[in-house]
PDB file of N, CA and C in Angstrom:
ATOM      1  N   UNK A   1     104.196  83.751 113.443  1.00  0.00           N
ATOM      2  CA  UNK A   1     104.618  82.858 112.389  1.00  0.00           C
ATOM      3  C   UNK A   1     105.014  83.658 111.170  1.00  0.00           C
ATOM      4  N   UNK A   2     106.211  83.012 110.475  1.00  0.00           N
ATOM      5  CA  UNK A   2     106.726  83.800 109.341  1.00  0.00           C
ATOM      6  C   UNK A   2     106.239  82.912 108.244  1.00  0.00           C
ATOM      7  N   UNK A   3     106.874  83.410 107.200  1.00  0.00           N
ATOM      8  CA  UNK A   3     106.651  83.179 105.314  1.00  0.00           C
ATOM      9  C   UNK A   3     107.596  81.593 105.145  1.00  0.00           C
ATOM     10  N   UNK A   4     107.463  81.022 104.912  1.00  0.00           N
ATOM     11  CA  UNK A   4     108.020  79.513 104.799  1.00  0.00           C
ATOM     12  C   UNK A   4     108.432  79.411 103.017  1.00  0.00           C
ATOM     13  N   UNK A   5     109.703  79.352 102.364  1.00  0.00           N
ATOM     14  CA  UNK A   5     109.722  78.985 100.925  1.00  0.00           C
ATOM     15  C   UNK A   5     110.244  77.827 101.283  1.00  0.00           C
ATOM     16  N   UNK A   6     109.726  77.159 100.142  1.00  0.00           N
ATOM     17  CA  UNK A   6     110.626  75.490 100.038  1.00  0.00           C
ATOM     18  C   UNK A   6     111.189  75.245  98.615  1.00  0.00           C
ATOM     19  N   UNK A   7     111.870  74.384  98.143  1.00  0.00           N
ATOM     20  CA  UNK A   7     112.444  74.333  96.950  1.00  0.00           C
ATOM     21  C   UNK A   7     111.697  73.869  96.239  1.00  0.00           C
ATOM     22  N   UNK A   8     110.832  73.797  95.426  1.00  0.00           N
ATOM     23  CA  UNK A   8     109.635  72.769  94.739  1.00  0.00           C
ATOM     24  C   UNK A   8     110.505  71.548  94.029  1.00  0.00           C
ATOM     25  N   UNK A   9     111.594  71.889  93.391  1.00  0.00           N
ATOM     26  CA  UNK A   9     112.151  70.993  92.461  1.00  0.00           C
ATOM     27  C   UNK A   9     112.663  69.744  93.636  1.00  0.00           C
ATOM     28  N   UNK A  10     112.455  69.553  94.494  1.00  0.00           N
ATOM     29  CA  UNK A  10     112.769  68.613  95.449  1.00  0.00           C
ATOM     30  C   UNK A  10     111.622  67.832  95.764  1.00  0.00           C
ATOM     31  N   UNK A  11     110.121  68.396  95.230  1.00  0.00           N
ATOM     32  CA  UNK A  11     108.832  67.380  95.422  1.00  0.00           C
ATOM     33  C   UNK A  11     108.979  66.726  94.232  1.00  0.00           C
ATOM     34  N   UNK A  12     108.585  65.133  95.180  1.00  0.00           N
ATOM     35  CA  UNK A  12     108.503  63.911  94.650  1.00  0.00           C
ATOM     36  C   UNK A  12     106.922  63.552  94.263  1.00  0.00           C
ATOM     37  N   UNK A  13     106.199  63.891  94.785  1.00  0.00           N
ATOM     38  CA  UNK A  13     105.137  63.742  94.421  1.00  0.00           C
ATOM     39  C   UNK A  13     103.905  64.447  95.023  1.00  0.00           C
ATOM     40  N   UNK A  14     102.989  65.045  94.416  1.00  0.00           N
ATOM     41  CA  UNK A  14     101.418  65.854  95.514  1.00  0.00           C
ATOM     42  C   UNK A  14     100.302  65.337  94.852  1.00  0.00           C
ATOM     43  N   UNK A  15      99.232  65.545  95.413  1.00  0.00           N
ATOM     44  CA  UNK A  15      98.168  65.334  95.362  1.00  0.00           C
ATOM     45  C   UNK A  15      96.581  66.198  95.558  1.00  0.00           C
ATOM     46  N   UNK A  16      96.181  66.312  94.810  1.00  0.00           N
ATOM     47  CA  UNK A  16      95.189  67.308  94.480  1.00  0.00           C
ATOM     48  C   UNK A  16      94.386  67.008  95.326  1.00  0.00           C
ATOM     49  N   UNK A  17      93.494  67.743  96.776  1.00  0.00           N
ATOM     50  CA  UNK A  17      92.499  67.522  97.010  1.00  0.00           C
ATOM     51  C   UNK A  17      91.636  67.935  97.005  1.00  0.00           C
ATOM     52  N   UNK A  18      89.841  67.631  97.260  1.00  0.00           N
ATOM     53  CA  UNK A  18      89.005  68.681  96.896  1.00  0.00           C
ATOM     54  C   UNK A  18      89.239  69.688  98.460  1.00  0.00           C
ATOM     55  N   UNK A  19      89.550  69.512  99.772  1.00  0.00           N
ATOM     56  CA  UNK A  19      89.522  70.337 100.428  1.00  0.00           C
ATOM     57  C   UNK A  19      90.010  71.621 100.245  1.00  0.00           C
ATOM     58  N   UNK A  20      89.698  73.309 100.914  1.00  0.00           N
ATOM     59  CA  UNK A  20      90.682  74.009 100.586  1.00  0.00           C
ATOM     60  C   UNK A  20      91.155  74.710 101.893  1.00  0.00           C
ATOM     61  N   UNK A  21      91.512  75.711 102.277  1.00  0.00           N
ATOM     62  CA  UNK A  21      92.081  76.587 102.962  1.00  0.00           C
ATOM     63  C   UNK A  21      91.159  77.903 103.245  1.00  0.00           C
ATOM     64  N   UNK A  22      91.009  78.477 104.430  1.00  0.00           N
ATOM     65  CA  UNK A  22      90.972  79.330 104.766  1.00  0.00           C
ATOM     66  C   UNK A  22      91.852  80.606 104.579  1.00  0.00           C
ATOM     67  N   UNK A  23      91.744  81.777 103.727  1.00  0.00           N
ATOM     68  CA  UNK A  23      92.763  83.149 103.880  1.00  0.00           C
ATOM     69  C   UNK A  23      92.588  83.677 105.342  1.00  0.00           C
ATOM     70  N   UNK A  24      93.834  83.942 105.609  1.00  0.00           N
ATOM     71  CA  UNK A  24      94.120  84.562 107.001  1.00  0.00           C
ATOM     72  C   UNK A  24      94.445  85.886 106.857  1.00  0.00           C
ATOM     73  N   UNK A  25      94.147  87.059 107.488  1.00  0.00           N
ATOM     74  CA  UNK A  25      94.815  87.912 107.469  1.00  0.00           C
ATOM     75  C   UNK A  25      96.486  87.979 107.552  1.00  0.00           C
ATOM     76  N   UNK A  26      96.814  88.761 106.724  1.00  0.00           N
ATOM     77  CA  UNK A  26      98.413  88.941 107.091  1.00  0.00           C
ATOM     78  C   UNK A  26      99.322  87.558 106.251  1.00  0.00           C
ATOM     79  N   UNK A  27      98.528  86.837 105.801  1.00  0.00           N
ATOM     80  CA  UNK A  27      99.346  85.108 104.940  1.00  0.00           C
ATOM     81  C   UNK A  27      98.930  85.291 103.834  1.00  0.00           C
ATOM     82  N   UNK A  28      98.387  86.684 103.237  1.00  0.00           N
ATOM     83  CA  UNK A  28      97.874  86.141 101.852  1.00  0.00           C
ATOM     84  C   UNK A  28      99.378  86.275 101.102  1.00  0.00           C
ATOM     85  N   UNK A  29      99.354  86.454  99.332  1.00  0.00           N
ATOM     86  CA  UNK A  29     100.402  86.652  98.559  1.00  0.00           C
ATOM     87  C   UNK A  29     100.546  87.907  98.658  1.00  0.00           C
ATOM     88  N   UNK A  30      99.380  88.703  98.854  1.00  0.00           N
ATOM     89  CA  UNK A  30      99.631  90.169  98.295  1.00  0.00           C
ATOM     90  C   UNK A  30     100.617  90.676 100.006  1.00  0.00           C
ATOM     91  N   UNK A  31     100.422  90.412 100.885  1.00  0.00           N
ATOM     92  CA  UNK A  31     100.666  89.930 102.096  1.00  0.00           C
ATOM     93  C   UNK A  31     102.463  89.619 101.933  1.00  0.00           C
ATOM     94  N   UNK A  32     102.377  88.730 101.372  1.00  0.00           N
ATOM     95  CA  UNK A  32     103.967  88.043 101.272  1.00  0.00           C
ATOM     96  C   UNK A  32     105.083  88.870 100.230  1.00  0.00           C
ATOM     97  N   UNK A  33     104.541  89.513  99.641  1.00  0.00           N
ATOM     98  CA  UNK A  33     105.184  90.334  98.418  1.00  0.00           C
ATOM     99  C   UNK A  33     105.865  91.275  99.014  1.00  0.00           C
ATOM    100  N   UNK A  34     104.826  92.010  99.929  1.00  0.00           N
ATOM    101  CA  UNK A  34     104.932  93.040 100.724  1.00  0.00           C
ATOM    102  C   UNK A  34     106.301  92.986 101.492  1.00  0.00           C
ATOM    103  N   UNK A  35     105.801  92.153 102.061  1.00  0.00           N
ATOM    104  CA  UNK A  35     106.874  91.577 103.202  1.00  0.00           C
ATOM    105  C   UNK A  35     108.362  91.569 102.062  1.00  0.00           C
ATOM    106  N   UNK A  36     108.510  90.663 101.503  1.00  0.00           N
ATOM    107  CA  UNK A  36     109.965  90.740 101.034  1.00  0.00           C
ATOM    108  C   UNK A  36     110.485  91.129  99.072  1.00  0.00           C
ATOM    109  N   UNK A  37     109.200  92.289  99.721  1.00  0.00           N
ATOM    110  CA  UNK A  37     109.754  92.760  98.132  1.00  0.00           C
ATOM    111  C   UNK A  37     109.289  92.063  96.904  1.00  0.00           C
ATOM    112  N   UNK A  38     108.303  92.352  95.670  1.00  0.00           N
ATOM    113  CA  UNK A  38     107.991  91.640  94.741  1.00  0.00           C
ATOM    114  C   UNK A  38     109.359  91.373  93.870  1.00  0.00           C
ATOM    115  N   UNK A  39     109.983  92.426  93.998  1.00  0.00           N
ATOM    116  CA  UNK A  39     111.472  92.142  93.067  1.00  0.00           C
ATOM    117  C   UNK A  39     112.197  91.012  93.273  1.00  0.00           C
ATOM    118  N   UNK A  40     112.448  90.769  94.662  1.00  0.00           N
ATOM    119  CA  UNK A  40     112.872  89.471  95.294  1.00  0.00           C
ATOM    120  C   UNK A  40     112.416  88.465  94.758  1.00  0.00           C
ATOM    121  N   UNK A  41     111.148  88.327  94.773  1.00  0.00           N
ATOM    122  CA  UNK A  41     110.512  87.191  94.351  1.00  0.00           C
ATOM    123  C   UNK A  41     110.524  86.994  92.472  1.00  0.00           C
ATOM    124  N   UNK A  42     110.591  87.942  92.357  1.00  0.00           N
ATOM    125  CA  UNK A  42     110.377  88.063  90.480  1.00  0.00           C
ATOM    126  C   UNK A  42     112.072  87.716  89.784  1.00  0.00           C
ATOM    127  N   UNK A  43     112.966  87.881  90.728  1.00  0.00           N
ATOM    128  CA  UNK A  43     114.427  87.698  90.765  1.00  0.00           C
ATOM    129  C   UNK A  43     114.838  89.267  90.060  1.00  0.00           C
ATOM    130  N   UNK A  44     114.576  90.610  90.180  1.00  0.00           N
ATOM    131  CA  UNK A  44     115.095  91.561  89.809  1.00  0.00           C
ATOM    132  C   UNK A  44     115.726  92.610  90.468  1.00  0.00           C
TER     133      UNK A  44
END
């Protein structure tokens, strides 16, 4: 499984729950940066 971006400005609405998530190896941010470059992401 790969890195998934979505457009945020296209959510209509979310919802806060108290559940949370498990970190996986290999899915964190520091993880995702890696992968495609922090510059990419920072737009530089």
């Amino acid at each position: 499984r790969d890195f998934r971006s979505f457009r945020v400005d296209r959510i209509q609405s979310c919802e806060v729950l108290e559940e949370g998530f498990q970190q996986e190896s290999g899915k964190t941010l520091a993880d995702f940066l890696r992968k495609v470059g922090a510059g990419a992401v920072l737009g530089r």
